[in-house]
Protein backbone atom coordinates (compact mmCIF):
# COMPACT_ATOMS: atom_id res chain seq x y z
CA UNK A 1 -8.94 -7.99 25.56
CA UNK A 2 -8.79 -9.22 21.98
CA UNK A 3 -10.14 -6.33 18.96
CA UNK A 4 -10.04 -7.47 15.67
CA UNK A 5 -10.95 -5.53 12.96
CA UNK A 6 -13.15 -6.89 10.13
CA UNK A 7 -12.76 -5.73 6.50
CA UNK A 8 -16.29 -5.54 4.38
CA UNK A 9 -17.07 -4.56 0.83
CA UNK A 10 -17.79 -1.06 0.04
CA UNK A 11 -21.16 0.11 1.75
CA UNK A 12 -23.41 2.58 -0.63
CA UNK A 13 -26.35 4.74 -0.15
CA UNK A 14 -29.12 2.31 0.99
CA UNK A 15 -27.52 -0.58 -1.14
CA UNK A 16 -28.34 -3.14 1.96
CA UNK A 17 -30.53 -3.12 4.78
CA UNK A 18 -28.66 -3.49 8.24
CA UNK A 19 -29.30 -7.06 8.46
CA UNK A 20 -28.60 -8.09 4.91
CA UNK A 21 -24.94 -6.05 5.39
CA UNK A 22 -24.35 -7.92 8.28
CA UNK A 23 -25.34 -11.31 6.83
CA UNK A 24 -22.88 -10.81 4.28
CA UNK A 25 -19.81 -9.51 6.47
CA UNK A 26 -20.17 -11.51 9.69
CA UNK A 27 -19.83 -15.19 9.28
CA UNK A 28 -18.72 -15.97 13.04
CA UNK A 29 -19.53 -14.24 16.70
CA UNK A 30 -18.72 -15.89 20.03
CA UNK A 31 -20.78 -15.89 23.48
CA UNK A 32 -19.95 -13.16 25.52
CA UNK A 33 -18.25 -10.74 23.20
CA UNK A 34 -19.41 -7.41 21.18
CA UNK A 35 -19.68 -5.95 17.96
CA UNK A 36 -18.40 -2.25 17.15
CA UNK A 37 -20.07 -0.57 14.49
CA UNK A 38 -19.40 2.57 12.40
CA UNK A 39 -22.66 4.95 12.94
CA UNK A 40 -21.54 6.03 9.05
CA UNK A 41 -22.41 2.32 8.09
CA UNK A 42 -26.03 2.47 9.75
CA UNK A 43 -26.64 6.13 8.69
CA UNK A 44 -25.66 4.51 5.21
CA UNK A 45 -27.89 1.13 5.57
CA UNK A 46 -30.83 3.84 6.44
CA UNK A 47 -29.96 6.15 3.77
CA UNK A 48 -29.20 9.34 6.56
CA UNK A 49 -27.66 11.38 3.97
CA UNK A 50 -27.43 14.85 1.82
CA UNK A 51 -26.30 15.79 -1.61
CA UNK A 52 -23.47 17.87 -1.03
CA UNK A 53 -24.91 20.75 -3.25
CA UNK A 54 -27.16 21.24 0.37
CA UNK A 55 -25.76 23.86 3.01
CA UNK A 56 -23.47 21.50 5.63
CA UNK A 57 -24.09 25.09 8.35
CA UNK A 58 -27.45 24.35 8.15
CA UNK A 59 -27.27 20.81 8.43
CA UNK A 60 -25.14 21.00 11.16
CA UNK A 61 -27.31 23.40 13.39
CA UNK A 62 -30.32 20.91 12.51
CA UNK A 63 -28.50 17.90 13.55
CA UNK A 64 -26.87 19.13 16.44
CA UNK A 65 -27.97 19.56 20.37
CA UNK A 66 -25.99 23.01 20.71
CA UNK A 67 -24.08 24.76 17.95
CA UNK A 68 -21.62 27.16 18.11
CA UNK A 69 -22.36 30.20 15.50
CA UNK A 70 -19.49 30.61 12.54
CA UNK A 71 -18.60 34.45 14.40
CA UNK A 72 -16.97 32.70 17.59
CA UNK A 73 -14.87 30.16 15.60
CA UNK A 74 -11.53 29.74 15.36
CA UNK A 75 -11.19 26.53 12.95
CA UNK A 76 -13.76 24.08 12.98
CA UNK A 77 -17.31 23.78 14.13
CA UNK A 78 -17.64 22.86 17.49
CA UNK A 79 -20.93 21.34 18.01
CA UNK A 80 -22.60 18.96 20.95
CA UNK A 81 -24.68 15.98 19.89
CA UNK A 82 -25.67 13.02 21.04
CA UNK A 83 -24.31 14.01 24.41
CA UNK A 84 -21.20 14.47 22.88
CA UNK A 85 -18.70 16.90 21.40
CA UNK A 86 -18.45 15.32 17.79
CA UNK A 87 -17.64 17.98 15.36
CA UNK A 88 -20.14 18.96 12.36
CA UNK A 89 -22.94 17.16 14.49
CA UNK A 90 -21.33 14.44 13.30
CA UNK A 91 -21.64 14.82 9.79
CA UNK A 92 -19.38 13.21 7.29
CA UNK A 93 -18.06 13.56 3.60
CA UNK A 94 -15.40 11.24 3.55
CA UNK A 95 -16.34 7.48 1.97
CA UNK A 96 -19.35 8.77 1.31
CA UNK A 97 -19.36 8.87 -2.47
CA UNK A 98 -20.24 12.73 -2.85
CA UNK A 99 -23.09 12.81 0.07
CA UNK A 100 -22.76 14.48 3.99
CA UNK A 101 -23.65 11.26 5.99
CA UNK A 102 -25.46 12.13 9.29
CA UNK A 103 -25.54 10.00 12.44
CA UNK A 104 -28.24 6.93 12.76
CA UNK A 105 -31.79 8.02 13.25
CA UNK A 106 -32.14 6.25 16.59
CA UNK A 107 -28.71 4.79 17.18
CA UNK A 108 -30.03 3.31 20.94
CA UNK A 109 -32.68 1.50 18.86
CA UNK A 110 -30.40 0.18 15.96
CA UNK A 111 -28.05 -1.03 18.59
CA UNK A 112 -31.20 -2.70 20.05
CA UNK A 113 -31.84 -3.94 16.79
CA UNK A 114 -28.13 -5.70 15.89
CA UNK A 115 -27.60 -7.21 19.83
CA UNK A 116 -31.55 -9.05 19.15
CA UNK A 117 -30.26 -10.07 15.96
CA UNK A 118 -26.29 -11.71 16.67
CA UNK A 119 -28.55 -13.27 19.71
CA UNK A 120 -30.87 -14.74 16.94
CA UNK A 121 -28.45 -15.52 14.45
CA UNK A 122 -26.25 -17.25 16.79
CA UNK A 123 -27.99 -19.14 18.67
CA UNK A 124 -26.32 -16.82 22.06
CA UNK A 125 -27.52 -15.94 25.44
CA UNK A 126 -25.10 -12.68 25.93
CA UNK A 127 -23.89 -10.51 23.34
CA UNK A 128 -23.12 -6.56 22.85
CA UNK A 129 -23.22 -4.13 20.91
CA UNK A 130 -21.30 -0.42 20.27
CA UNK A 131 -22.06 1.91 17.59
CA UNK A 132 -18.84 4.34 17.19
CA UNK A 133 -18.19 7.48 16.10
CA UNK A 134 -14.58 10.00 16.68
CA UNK A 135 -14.49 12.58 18.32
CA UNK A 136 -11.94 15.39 19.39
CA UNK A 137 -10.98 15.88 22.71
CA UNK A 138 -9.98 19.35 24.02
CA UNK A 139 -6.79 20.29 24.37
CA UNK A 140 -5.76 16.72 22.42
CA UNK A 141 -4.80 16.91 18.75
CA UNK A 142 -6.40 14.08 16.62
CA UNK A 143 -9.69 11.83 16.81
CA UNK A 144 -10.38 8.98 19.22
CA UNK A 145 -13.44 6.90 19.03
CA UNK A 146 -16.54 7.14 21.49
CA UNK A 147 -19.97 5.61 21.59
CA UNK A 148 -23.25 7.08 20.30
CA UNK A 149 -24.98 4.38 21.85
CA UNK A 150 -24.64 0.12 23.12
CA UNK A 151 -26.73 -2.38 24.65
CA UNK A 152 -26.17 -5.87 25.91
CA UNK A 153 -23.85 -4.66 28.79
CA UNK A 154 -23.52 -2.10 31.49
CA UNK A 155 -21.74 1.07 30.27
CA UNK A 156 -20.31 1.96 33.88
CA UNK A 157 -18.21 -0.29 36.06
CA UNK A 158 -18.68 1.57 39.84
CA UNK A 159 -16.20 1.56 42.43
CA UNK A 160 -17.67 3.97 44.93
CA UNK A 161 -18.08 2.70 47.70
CA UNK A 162 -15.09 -0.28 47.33
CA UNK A 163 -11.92 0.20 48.91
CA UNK A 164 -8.85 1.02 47.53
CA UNK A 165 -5.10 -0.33 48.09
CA UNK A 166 -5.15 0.90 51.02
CA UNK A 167 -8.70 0.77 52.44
CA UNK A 168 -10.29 3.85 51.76
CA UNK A 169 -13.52 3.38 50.54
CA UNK A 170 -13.64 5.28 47.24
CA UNK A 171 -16.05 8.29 46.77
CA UNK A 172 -16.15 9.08 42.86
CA UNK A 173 -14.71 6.68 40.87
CA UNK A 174 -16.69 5.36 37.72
CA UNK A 175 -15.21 3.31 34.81
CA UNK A 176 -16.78 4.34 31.30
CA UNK A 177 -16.43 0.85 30.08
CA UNK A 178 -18.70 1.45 26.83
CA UNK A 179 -16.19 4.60 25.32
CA UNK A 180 -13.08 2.91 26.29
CA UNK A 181 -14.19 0.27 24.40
CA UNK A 182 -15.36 2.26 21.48
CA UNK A 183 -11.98 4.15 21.46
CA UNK A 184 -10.05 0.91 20.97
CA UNK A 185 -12.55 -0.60 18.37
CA UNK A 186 -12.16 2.72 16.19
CA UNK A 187 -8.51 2.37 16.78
CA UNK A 188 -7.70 -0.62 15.13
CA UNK A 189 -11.36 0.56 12.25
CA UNK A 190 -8.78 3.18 11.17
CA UNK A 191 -9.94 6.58 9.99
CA UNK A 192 -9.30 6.33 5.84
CA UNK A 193 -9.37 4.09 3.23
CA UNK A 194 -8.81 0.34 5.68
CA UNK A 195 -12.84 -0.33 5.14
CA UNK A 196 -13.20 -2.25 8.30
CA UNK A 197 -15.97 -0.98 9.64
CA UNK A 198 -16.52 -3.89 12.05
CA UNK A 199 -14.90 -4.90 15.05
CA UNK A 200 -14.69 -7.97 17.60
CA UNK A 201 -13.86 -7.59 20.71
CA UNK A 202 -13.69 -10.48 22.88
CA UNK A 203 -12.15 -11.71 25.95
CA UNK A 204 -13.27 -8.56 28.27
CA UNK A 205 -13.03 -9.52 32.08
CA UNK A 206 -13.92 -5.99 32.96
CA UNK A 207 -17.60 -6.07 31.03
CA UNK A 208 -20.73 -7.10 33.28
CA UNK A 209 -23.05 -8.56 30.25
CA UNK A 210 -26.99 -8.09 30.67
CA UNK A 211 -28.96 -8.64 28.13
CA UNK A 212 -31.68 -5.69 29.03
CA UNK A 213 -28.88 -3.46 29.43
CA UNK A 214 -29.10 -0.77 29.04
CA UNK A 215 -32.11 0.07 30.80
CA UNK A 216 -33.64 3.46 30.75
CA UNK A 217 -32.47 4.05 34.24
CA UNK A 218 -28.33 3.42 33.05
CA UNK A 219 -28.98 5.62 29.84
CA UNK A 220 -30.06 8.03 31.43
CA UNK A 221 -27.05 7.87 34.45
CA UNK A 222 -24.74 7.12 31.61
CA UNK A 223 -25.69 10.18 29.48
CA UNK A 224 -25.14 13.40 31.45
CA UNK A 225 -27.25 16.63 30.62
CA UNK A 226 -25.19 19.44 30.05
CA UNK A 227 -26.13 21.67 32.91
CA UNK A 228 -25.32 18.52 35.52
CA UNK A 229 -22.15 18.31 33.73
CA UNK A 230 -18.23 18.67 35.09
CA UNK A 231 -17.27 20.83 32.38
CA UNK A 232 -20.37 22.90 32.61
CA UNK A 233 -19.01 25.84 34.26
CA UNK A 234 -16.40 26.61 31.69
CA UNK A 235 -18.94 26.76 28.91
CA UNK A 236 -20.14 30.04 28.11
CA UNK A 237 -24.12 29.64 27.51
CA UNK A 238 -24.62 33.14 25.79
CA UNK A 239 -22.48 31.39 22.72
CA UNK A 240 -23.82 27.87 22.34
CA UNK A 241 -26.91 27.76 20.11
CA UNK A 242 -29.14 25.19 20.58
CA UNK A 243 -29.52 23.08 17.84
CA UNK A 244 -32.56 20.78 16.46
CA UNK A 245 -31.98 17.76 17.14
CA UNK A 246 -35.66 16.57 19.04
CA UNK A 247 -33.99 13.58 21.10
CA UNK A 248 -32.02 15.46 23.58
């Protein structure tokens, strides 16, 4: 796998549309690869911000699935959105030119928007598309990167049912291809002042490329609800608030 960062110019508040940022900051794109995205550019290119002067705990419980109220805090605020712990619901100060910048609108349908467009632009058959945000993960110190949405390739590579070295059929193994992807994009993206908030990543044997993908079907397999999760048992219910976010 080959992840090359790409440096832009400086993005401000609704300075270009999606397409017209693009135009300007991606001159090449091969079959068969995918673009990372920062959801901060999008949220920019739409204009998904705040003056700072507004109330970032009441932003946060607006844009977030389930909140977790100031009183059982210990540092920062632990919130779940987009299926995901991101903290502050995702919502950013930092490049951001005095403003909170929130997460897309509809990041599934932006991603929708970019794969139609490198397909257009072009002249491809198979291309993909990550939006990326960081996270924290518990009991890790530091932010990694993870998706908020894709499209133009399956998000899950499944072994169940294949055998393993030594011929037992596997039972529960599932490769998240679309967040291990997103981790290394945001890797090499940086988290400060490298303004590359574009990525190529190419030569990926382990990505199955569709250009319908994903479906409703895999979003909705790839996307866990809470109660149906792993981790649901150790999360005490009578804490997290939920939030109101509408697409949950």
């Amino acid at each position: 796998m080959i992840v090359t960062p790409l440096k832009t110019e400086r993005v401000g508040i609704s300075q270009f549309s999606l397409e017209t940022f693009l135009d300007a900051n991606l001159q090449n794109f091969t079959e068969n690869s995918i673009l990372a995205i920062t959801s901060k550019v999008i949220a920019l290119c739409e204009g998904s911000v705040a003056p700072l002067s507004e109330d970032k705990e009441l932003l946060l419980q607006k844009h977030s699935d389930y909140y977790l109220p100031e009183k059982f805090r210990q540092h920062n605020s632990c919130t779940i959105t987009h299926h995901a712990f991101i903290g502050s619901a995702g919502i950013d100060e930092s490049n951001a030119d005095g403003h909170y910048v929130f997460l897309p609108k509809d990041a599934q349908a932006s991603a929708r928007l970019i794969q139609n467009y490198l397909l257009k632009r072009f002249s491809l058959t198979q291309a993909g598309v990550i939006i990326t945000d960081s996270h924290s993960t518990p009991m890790r110190r530091g932010a990694s990167g993870i998706a908020v949405a894709y499209a133009g390739f399956h998000g899950i590579k499944d072994y169940r049912g294949t055998p393993d070295l030594f011929g037992r059929n596997l039972q529960m193994e599932q490769a998240n291809i679309t967040d291990a992807l997103a981790s290394a994009a945001v890797l090499v993206m940086g988290e400060g002042d490298e303004q590359t908030p574009l990525a190529l990543l190419s030569d990926l044997p382990h990505v199955t490329f569709a250009p319908e993908a994903p479906d409703q079907a895999e979003i909705n397999e790839f996307f866990v609800p809470l109660a149906d999760d792993v981790f649901f048992p150790i999360f005490d219910m009578t804490k997290l608030t939920p939030g109101g976010r509408v697409d949950k």
